[in-house]
Protein backbone atom coordinates (compact mmCIF):
# COMPACT_ATOMS: atom_id res chain seq x y z
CA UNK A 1 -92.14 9.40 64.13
CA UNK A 2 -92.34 13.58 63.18
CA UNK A 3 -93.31 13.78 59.38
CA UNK A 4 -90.47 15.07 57.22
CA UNK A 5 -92.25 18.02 56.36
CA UNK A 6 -95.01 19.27 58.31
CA UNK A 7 -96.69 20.80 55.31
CA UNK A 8 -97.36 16.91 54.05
CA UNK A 9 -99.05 13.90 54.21
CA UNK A 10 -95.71 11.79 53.53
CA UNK A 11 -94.52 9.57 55.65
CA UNK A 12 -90.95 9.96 56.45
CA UNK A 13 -90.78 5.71 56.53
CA UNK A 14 -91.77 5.41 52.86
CA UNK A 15 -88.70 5.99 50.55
CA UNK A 16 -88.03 9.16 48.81
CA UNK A 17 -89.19 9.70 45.25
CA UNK A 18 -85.87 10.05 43.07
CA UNK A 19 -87.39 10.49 39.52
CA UNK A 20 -90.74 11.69 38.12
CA UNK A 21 -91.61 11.13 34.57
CA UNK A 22 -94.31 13.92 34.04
CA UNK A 23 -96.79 13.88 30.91
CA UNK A 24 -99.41 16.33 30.44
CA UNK A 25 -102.41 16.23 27.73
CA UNK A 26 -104.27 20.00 27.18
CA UNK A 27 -107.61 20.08 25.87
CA UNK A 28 -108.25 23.79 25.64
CA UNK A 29 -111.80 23.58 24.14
CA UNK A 30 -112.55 22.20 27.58
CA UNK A 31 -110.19 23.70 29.77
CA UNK A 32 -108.67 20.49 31.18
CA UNK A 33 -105.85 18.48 31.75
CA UNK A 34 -104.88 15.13 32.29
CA UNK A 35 -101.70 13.76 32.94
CA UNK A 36 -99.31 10.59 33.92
CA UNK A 37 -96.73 10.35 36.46
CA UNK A 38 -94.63 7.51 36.64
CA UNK A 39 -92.91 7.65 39.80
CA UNK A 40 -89.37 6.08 40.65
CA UNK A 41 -88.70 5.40 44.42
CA UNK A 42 -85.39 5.25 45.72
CA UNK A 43 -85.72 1.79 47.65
CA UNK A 44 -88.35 -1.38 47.10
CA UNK A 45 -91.41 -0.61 49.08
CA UNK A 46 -94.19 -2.79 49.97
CA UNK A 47 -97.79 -1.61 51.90
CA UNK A 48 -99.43 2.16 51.23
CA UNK A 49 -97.68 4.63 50.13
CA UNK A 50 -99.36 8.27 50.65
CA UNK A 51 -98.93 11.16 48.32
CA UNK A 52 -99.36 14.73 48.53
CA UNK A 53 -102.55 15.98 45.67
CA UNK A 54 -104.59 19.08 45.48
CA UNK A 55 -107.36 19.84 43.47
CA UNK A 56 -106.84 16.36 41.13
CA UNK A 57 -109.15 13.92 40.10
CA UNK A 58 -107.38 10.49 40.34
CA UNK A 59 -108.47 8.20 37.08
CA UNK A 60 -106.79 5.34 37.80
CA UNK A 61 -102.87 4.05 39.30
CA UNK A 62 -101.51 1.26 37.33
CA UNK A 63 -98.28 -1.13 38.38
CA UNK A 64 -96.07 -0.04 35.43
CA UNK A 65 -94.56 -3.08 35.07
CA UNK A 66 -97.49 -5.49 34.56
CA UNK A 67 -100.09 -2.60 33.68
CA UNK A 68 -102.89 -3.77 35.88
CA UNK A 69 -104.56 -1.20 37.81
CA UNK A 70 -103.99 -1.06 41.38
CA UNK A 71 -106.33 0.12 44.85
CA UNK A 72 -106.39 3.62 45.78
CA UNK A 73 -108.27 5.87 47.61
CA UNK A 74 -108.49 9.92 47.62
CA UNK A 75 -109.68 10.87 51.10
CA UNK A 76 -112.11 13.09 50.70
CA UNK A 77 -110.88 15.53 53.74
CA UNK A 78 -109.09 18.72 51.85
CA UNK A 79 -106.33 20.35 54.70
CA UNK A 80 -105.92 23.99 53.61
CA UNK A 81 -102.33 23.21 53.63
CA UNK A 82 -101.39 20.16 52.44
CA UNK A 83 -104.52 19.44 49.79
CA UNK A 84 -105.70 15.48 49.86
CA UNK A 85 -104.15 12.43 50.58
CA UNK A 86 -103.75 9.51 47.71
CA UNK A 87 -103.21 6.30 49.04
CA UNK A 88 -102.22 3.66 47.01
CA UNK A 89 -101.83 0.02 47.95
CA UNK A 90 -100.27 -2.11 45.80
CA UNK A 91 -100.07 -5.89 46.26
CA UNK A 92 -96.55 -6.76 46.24
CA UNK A 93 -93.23 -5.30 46.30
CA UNK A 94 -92.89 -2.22 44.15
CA UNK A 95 -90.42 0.71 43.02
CA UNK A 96 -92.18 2.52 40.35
CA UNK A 97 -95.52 3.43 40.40
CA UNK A 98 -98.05 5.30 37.12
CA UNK A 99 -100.80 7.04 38.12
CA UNK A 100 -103.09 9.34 35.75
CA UNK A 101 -104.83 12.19 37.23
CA UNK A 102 -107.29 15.04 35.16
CA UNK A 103 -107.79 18.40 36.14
CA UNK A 104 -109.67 21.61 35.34
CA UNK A 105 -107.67 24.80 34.60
C-alpha cells in the first residue's frame, strides 16, 4: 500500500495519532532538552508501530499503563527528508504509548 505521506516513515495501516501530551524539560546551562510524549492512537493496535524523529536521542518508551519499558529501535539510516525511523514493539495490545527523548539545542 502507498504511504500516506510520502515525506514519512508512517505506515498508512497503523492508526492515526489523535492526541499528544507534550512535556519538555530545558537545561540551559547545557543547552539540552528532554522531553515526554504520551501518545493516544485512535484505534487498539498490536505489532510495530513506526514514527517519524529527527535529530532525537530516544531514552527509553514505556507502556503508560503498566510503566515497564518497552523494545525499540532507532535505525541508524538518517533520509534527508523524513529524519529516522523509531520503531517500537510492544508486547500486547496497546492505544497509548510514552516515550522520552533528549536533545541538543
Amino acid at each position: 500500500m502507498a504511504p500516506i505521506d510520502p515525506h514519512s516513515f508512517t505506515d498508512s495501516t497503523h492508526p492515526l495519532t489523535t492526541h499528544i501530551s507534550l512535556s519538555l524539560y530545558f537545561d540551559f546551562s547545557t543547552s539540552t532538552i528532554s522531553s515526554s510524549a504520551l501518545l493516544t492512537l485512535c484505534a487498539p493496535h498490536t505489532g510495530d508501530l513506526l514514527l517519524d524523529t529527527r535529530s532525537l536521542t530516544i531514552k527509553s518508551v514505556i507502556d503508560p499503563i503498566n510503566n515497564t519499558p518497552l523494545p525499540f529501535c532507532l535505525s541508524s539510516d538518517v533520509d534527508p527528508i523524513k529524519g529516522q525511523p523509531l520503531t517500537v514493539s510492544p508486547h500486547q495490545q496497546f492505544e497509548n504509548l510514552d516515550y522520552f527523548c533528549h536533545f541538543s539545542i
